[in-house]
PDB file of N, CA and C in Angstrom:
ATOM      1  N   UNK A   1      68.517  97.813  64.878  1.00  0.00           N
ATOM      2  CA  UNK A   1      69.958  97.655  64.837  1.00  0.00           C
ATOM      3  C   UNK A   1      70.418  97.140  66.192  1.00  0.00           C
ATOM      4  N   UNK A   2      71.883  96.341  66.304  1.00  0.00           N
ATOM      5  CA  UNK A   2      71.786  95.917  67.459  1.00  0.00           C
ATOM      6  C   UNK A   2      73.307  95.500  67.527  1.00  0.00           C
ATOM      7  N   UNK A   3      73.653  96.298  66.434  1.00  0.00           N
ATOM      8  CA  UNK A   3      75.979  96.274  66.823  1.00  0.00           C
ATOM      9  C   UNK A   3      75.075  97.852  66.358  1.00  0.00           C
ATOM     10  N   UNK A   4      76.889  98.088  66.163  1.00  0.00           N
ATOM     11  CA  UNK A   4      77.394  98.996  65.826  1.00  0.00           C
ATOM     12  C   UNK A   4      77.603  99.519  64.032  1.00  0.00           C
ATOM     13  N   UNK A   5      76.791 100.579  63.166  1.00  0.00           N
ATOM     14  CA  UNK A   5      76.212  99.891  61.931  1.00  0.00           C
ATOM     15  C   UNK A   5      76.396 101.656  61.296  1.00  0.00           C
ATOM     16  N   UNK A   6      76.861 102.021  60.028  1.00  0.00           N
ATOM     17  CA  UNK A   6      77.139 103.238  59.653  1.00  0.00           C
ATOM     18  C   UNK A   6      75.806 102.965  58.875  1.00  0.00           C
ATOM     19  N   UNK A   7      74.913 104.618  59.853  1.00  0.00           N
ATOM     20  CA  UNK A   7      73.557 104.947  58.852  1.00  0.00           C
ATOM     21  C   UNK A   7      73.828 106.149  58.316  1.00  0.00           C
ATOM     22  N   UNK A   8      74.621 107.013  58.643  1.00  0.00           N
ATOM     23  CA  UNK A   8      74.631 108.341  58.147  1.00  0.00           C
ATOM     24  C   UNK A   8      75.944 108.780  57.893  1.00  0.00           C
ATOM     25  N   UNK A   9      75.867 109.196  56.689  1.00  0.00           N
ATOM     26  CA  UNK A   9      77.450 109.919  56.460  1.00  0.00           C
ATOM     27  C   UNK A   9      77.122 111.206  56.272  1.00  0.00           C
ATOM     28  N   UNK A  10      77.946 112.247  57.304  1.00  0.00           N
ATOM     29  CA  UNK A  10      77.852 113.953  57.251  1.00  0.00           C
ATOM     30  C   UNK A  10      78.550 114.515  56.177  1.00  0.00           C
ATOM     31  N   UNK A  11      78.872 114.910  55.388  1.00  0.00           N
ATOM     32  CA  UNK A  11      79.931 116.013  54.472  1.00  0.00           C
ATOM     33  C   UNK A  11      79.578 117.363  54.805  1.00  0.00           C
ATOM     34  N   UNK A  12      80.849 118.145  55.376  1.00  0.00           N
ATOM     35  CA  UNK A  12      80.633 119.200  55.369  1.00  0.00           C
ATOM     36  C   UNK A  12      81.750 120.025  55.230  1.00  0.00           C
ATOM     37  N   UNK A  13      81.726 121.296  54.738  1.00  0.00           N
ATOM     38  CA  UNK A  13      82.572 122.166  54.412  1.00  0.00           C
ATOM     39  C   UNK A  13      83.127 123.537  55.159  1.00  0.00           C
ATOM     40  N   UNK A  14      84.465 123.208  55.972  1.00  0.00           N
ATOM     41  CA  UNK A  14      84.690 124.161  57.167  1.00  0.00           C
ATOM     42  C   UNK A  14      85.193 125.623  56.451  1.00  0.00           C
ATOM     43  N   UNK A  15      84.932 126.650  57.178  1.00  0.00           N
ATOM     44  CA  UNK A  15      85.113 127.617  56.715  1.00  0.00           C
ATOM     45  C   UNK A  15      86.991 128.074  56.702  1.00  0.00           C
ATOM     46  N   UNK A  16      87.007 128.771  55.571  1.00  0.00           N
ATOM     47  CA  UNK A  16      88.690 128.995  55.040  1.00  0.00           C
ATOM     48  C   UNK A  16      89.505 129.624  56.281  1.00  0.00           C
ATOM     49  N   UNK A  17      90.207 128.789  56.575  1.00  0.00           N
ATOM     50  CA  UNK A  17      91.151 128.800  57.473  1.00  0.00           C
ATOM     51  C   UNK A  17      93.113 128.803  57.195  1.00  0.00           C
ATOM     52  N   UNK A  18      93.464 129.764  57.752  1.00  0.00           N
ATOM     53  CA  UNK A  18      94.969 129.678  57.343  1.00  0.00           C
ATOM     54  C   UNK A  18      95.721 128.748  58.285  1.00  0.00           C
ATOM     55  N   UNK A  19      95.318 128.284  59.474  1.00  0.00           N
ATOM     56  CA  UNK A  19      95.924 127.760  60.339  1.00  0.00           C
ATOM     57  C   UNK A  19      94.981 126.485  60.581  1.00  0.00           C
ATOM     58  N   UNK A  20      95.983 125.327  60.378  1.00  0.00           N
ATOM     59  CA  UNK A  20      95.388 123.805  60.534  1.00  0.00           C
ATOM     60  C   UNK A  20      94.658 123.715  62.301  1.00  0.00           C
ATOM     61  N   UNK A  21      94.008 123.224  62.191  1.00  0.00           N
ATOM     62  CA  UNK A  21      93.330 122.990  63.671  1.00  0.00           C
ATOM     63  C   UNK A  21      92.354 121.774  63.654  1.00  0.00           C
ATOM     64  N   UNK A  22      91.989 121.462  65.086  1.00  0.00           N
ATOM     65  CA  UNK A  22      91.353 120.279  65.586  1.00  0.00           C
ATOM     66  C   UNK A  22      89.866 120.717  65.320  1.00  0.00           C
ATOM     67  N   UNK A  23      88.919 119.928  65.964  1.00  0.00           N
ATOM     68  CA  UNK A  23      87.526 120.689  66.220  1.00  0.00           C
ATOM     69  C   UNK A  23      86.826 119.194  66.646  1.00  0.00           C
ATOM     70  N   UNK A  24      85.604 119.089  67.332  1.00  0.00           N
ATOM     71  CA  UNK A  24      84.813 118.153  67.767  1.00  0.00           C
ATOM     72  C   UNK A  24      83.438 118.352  67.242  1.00  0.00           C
ATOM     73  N   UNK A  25      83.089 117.635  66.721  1.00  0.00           N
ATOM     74  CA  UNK A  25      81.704 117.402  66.204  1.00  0.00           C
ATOM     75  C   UNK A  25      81.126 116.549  66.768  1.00  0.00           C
ATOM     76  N   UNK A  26      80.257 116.707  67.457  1.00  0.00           N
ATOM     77  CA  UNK A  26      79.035 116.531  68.464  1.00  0.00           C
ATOM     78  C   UNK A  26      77.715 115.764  67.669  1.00  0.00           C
ATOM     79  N   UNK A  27      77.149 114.687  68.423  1.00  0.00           N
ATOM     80  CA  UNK A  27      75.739 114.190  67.792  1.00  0.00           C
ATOM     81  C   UNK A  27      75.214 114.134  69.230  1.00  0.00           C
ATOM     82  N   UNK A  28      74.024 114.435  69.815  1.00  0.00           N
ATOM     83  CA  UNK A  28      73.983 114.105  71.697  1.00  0.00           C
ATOM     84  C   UNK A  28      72.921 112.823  70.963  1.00  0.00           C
ATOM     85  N   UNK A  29      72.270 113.358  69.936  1.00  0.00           N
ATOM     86  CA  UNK A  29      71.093 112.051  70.254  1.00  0.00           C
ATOM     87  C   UNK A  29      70.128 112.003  68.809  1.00  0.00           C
ATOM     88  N   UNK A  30      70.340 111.280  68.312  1.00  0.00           N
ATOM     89  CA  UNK A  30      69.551 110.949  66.685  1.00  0.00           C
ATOM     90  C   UNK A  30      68.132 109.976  66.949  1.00  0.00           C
ATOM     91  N   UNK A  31      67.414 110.002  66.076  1.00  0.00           N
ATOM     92  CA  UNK A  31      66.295 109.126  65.947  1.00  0.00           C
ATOM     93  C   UNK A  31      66.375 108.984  64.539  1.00  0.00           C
ATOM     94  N   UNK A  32      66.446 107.741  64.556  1.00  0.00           N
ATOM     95  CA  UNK A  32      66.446 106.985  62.725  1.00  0.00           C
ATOM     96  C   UNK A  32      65.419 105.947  63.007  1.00  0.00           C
ATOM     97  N   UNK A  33      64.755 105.644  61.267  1.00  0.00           N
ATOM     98  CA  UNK A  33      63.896 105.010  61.409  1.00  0.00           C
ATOM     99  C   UNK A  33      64.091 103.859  60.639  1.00  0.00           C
ATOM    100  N   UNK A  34      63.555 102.510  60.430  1.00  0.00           N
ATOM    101  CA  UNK A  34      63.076 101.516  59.451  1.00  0.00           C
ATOM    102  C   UNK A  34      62.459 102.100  58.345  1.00  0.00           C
ATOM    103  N   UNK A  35      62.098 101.404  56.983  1.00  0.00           N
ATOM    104  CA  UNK A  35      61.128 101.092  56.218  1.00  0.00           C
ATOM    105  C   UNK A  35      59.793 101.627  56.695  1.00  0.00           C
ATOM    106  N   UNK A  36      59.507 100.543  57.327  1.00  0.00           N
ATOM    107  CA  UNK A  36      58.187 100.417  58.308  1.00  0.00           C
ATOM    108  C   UNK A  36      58.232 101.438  59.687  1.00  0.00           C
ATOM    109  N   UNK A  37      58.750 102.583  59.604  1.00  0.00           N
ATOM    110  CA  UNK A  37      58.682 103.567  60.688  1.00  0.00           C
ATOM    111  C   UNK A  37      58.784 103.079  62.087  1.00  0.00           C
ATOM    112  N   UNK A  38      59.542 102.208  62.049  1.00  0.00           N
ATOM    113  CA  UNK A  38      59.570 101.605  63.539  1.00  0.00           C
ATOM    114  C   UNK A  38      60.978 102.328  63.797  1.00  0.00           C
ATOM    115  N   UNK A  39      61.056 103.943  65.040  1.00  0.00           N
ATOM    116  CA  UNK A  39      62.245 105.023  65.295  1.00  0.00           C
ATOM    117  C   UNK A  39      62.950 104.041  66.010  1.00  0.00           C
ATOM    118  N   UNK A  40      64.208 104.365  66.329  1.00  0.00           N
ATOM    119  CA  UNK A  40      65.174 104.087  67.245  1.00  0.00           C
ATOM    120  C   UNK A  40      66.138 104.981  67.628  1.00  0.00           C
ATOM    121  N   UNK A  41      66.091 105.009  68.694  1.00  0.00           N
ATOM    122  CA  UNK A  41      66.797 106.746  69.501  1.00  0.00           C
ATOM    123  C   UNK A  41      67.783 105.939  69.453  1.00  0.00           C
ATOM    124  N   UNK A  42      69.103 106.281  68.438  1.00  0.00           N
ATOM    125  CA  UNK A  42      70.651 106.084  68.762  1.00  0.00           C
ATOM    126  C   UNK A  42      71.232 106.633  69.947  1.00  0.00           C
ATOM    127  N   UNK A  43      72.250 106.146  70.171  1.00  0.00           N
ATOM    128  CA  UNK A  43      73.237 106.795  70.862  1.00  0.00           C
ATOM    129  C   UNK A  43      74.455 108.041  70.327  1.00  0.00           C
ATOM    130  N   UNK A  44      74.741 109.044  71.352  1.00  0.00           N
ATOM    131  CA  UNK A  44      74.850 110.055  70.920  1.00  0.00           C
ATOM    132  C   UNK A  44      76.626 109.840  70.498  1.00  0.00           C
ATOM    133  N   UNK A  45      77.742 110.193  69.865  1.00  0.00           N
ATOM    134  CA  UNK A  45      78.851 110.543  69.397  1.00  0.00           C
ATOM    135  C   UNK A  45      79.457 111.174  69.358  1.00  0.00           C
ATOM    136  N   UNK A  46      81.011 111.512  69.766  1.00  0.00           N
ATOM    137  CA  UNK A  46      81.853 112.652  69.669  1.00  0.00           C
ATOM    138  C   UNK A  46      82.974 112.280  68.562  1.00  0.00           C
ATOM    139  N   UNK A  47      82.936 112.505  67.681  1.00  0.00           N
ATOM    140  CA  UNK A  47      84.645 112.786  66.726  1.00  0.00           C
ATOM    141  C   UNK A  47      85.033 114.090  66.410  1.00  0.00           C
ATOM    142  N   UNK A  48      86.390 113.705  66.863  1.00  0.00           N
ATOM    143  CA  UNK A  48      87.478 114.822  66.299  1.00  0.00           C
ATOM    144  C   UNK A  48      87.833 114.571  64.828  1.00  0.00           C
ATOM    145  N   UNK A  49      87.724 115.680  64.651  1.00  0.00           N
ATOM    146  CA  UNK A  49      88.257 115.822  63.103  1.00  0.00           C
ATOM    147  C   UNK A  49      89.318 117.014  62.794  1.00  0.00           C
ATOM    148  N   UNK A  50      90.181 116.977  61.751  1.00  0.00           N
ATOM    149  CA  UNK A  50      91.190 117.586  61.250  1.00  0.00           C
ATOM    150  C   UNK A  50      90.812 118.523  60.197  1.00  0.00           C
ATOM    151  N   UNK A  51      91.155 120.334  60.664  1.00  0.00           N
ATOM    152  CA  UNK A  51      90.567 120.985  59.697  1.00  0.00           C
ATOM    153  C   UNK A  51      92.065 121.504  59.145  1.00  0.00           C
ATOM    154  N   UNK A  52      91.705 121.100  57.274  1.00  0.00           N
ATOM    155  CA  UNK A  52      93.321 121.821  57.144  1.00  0.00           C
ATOM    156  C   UNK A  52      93.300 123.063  56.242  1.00  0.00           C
ATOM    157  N   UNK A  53      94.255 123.454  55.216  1.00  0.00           N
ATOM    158  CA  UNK A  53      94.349 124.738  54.995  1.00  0.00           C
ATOM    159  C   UNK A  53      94.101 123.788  53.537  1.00  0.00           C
ATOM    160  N   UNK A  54      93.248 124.306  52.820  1.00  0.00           N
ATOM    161  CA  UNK A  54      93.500 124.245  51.499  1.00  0.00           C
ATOM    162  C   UNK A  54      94.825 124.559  50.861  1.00  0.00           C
ATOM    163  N   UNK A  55      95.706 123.295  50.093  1.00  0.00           N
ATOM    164  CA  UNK A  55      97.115 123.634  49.120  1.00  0.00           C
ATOM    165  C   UNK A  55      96.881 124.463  48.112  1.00  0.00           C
ATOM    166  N   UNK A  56      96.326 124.664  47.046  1.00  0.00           N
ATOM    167  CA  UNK A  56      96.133 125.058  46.036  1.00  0.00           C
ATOM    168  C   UNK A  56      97.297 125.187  45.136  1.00  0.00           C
ATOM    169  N   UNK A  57      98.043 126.572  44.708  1.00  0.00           N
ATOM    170  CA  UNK A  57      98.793 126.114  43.548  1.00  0.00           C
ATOM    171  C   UNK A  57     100.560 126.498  44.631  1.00  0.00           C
ATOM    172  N   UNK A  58     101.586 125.484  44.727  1.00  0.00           N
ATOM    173  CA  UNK A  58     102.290 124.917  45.719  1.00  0.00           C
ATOM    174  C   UNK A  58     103.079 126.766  45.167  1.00  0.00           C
ATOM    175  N   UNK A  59     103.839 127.550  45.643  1.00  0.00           N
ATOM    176  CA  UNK A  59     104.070 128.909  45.899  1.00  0.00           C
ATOM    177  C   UNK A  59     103.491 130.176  45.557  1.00  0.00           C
ATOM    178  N   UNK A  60     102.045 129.315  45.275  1.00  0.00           N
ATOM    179  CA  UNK A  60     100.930 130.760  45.472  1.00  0.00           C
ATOM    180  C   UNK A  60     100.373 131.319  47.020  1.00  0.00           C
ATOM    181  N   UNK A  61     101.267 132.411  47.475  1.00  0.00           N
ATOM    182  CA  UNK A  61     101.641 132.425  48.688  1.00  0.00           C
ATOM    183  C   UNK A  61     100.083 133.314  49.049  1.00  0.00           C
ATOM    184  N   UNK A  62      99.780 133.959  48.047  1.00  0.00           N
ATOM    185  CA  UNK A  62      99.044 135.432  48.171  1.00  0.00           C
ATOM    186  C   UNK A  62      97.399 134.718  47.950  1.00  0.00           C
ATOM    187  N   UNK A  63      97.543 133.638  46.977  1.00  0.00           N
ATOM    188  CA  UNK A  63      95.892 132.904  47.106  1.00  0.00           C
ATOM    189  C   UNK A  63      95.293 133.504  45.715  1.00  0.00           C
ATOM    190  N   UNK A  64      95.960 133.737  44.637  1.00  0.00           N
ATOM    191  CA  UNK A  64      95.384 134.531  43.446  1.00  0.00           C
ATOM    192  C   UNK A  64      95.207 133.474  42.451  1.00  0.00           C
ATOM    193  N   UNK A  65      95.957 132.262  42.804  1.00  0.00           N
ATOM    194  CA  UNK A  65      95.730 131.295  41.783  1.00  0.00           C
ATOM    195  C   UNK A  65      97.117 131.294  40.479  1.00  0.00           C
ATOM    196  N   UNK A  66      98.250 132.376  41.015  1.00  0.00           N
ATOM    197  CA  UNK A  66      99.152 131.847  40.317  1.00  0.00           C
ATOM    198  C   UNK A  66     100.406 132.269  41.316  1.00  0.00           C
ATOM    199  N   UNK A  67     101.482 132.046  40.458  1.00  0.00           N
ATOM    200  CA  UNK A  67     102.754 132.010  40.430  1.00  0.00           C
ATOM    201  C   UNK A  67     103.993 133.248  40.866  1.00  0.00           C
ATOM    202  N   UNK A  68     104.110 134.740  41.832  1.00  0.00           N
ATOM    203  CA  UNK A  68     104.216 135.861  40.693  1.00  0.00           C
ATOM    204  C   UNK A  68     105.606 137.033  41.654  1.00  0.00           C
ATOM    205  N   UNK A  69     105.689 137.565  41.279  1.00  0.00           N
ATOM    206  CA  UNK A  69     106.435 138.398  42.131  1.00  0.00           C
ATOM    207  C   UNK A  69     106.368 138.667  43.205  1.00  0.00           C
ATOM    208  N   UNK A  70     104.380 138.530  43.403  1.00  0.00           N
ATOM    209  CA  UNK A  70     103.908 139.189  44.366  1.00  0.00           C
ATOM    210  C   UNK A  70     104.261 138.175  45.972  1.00  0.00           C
ATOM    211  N   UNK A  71     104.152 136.917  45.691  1.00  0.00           N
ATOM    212  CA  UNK A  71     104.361 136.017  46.302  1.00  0.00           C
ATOM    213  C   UNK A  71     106.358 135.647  46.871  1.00  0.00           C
ATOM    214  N   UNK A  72     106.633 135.967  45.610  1.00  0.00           N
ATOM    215  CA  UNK A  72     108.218 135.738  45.770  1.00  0.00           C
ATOM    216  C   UNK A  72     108.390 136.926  47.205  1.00  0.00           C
ATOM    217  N   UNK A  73     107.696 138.060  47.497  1.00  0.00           N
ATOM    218  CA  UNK A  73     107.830 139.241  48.108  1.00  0.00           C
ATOM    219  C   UNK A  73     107.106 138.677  49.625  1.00  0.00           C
ATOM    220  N   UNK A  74     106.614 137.910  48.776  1.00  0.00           N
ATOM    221  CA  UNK A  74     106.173 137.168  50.602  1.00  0.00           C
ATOM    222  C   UNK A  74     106.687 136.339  51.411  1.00  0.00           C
ATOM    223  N   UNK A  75     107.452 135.387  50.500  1.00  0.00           N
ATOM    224  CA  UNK A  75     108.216 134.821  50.873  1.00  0.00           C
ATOM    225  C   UNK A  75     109.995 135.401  51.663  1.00  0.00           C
ATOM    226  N   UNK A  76     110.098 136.379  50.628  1.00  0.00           N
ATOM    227  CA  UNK A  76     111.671 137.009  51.172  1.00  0.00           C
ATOM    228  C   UNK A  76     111.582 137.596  52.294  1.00  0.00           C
ATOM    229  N   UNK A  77     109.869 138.526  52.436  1.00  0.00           N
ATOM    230  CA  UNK A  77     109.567 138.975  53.895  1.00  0.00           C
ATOM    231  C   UNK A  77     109.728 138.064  54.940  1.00  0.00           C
ATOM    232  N   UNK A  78     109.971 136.687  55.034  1.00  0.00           N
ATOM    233  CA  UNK A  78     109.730 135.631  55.934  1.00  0.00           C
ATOM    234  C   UNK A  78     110.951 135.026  55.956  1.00  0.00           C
ATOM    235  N   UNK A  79     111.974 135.545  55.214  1.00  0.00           N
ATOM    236  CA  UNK A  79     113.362 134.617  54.993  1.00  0.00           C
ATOM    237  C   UNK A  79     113.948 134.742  56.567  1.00  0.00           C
ATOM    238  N   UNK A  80     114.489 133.832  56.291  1.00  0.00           N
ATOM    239  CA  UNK A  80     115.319 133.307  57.814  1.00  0.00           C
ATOM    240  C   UNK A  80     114.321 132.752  59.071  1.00  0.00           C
ATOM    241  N   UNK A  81     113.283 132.771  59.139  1.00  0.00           N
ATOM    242  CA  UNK A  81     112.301 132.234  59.675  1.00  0.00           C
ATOM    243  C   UNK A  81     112.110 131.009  60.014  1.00  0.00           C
ATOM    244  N   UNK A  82     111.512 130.428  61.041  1.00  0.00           N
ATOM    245  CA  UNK A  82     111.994 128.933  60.953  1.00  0.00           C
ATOM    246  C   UNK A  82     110.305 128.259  62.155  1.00  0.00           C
ATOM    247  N   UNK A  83     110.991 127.130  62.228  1.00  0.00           N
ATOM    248  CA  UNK A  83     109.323 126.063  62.730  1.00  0.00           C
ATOM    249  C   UNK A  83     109.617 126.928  64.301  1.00  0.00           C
ATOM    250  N   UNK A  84     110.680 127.438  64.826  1.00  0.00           N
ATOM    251  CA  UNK A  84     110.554 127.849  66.168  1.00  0.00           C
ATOM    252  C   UNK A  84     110.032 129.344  66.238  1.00  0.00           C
ATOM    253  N   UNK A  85     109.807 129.645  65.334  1.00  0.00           N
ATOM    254  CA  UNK A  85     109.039 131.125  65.681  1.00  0.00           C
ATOM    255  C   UNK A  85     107.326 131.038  65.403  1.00  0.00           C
ATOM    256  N   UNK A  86     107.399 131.937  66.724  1.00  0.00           N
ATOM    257  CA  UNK A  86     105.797 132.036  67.110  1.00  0.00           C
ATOM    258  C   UNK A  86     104.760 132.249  66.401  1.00  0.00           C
ATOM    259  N   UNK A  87     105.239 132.371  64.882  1.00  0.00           N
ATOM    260  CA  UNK A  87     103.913 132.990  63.955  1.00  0.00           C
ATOM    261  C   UNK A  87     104.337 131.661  62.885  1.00  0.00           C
ATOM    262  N   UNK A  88     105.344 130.493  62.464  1.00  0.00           N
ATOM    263  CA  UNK A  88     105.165 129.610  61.865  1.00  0.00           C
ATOM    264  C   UNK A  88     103.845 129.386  60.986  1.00  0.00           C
ATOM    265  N   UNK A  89     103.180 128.930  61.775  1.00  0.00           N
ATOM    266  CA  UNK A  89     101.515 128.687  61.095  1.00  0.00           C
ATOM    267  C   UNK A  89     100.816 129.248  59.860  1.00  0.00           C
ATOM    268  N   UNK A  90     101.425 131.208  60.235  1.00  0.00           N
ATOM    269  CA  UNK A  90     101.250 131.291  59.477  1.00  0.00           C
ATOM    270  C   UNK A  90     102.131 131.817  58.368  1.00  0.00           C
ATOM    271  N   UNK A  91     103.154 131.410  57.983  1.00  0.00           N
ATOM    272  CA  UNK A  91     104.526 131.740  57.363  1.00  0.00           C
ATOM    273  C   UNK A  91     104.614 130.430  56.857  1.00  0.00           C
ATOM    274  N   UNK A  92     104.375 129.197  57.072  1.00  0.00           N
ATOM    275  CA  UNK A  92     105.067 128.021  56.868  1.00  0.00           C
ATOM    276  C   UNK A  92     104.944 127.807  55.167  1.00  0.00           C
ATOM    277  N   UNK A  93     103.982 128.125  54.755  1.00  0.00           N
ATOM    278  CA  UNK A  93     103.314 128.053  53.396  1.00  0.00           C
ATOM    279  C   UNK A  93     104.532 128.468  52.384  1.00  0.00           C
ATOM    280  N   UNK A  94     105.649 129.651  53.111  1.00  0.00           N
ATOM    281  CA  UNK A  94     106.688 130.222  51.679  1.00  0.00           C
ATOM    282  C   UNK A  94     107.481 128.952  52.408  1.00  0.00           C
ATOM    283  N   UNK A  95     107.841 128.068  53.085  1.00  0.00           N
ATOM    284  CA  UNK A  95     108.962 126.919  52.958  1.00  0.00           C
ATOM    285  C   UNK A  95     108.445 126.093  52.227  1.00  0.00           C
ATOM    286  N   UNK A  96     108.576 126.055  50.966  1.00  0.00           N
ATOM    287  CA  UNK A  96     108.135 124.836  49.887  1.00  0.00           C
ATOM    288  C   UNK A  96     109.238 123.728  49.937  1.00  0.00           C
ATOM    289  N   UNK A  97     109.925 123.804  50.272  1.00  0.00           N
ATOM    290  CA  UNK A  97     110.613 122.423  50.938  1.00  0.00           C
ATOM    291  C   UNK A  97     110.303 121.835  51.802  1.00  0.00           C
ATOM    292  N   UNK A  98     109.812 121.995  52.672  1.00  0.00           N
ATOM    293  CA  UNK A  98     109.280 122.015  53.755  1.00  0.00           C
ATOM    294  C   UNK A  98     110.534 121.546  54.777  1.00  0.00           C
ATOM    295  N   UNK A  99     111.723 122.188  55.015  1.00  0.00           N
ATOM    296  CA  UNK A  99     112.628 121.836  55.869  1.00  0.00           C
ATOM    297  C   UNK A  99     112.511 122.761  57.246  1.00  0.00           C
ATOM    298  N   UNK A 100     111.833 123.231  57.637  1.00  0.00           N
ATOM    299  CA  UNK A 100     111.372 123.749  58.603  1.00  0.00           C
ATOM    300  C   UNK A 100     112.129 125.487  58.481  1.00  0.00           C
ATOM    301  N   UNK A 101     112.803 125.482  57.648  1.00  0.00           N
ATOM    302  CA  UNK A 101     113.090 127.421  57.354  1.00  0.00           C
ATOM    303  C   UNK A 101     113.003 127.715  56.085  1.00  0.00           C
ATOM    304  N   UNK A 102     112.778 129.069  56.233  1.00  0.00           N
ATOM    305  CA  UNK A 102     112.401 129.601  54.845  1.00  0.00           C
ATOM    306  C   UNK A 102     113.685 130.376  54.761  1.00  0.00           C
ATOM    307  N   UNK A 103     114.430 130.022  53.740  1.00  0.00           N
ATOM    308  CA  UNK A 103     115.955 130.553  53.181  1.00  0.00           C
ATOM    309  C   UNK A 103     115.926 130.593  51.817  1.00  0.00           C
ATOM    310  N   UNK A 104     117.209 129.963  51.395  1.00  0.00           N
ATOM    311  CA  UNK A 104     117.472 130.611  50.117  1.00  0.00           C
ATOM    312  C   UNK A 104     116.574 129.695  48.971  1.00  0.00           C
ATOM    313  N   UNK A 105     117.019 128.613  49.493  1.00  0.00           N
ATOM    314  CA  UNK A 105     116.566 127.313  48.412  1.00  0.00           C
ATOM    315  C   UNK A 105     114.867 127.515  48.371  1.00  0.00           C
ATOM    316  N   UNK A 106     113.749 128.206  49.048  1.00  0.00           N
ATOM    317  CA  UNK A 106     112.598 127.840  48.898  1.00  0.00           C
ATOM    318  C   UNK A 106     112.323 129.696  48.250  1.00  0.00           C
ATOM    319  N   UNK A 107     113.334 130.764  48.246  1.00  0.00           N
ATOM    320  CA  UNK A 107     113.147 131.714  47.310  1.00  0.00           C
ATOM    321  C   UNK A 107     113.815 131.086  45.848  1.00  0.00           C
ATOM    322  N   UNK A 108     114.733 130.320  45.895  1.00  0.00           N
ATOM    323  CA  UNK A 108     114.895 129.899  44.421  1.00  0.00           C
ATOM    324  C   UNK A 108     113.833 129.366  43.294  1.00  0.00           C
ATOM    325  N   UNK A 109     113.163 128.552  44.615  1.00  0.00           N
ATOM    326  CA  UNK A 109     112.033 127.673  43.819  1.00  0.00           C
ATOM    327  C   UNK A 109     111.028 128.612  43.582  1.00  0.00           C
ATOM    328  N   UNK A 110     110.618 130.014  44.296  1.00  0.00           N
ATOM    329  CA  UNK A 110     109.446 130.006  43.606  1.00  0.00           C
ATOM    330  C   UNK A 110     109.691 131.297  42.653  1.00  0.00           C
ATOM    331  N   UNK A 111     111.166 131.150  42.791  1.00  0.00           N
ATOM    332  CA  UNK A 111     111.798 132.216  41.568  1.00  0.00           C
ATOM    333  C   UNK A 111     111.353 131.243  40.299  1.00  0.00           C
ATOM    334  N   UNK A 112     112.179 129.824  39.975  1.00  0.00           N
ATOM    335  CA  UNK A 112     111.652 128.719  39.153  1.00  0.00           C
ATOM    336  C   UNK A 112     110.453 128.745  38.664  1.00  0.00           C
ATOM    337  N   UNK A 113     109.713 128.586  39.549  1.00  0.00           N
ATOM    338  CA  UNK A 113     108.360 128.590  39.608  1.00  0.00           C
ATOM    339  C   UNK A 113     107.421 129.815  38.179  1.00  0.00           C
ATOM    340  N   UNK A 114     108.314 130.966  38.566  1.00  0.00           N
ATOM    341  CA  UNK A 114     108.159 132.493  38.294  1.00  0.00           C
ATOM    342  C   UNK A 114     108.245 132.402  36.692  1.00  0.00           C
ATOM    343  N   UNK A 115     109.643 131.713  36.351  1.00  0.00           N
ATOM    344  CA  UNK A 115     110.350 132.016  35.444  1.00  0.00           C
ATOM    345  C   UNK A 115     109.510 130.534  33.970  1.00  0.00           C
ATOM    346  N   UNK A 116     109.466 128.993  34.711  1.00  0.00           N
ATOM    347  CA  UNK A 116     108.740 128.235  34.282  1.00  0.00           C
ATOM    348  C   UNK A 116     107.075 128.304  33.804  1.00  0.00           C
ATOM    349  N   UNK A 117     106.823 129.599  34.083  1.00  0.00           N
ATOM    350  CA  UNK A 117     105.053 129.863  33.813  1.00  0.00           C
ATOM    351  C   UNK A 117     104.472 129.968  32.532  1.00  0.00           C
TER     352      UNK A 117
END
């Protein structure tokens, strides 16, 4: 090889996280080969990558896979709350509007939500 040439694609699966975050994935130094076993020590790589929170079902606050009271109760615990408080990250999930506070209009919806099942 002698540019720059995609031999390997990684897939991998980060562990369940409630809070979106960065992370760096590291290669210092690979050896790939030809056909004909002729190695070539690559050069080593750094990318950042984006780890996010799994959506799943949009005011399943609690992670059960539905819709339910239990969630509506999570959300009202968080009412008045907003993108400037220090625990956001992990609260942001009951603003299903996503207007940066959790008030009335995002307990309506997953009242909706409740009542539409």
């Amino acid at each position: 090889m002698t540019q720059d040439s995609k031999v390997l694609t990684v897939t991998f699966q980060a562990k369940t996280v409630s809070v979106e975050a960065m992370a760096q994935v590291s290669v210092d130094k690979a050896v790939v080969a030809d056909q004909q076993g002729k190695e070539l020590t690559a050069q080593g790589s750094t990318k950042t990558i984006g780890i996010t929170v799994p959506q799943g079902v949009p005011g399943d606050l609690n992670h059960d896979g539905k819709v339910t009271i239990g969630d509506l109760a999570i959300a009202a615990s968080s009412y008045g709350k907003s993108a400037s408080d220090p625990n956001w990250q992990q609260i942001k999930a009951a603003d299903l509007n996503r207007d940066g506070v959790v008030d009335i209009a995002d307990l309506a919806a997953i009242a909706t939500l409740i009542l539409n099942r």
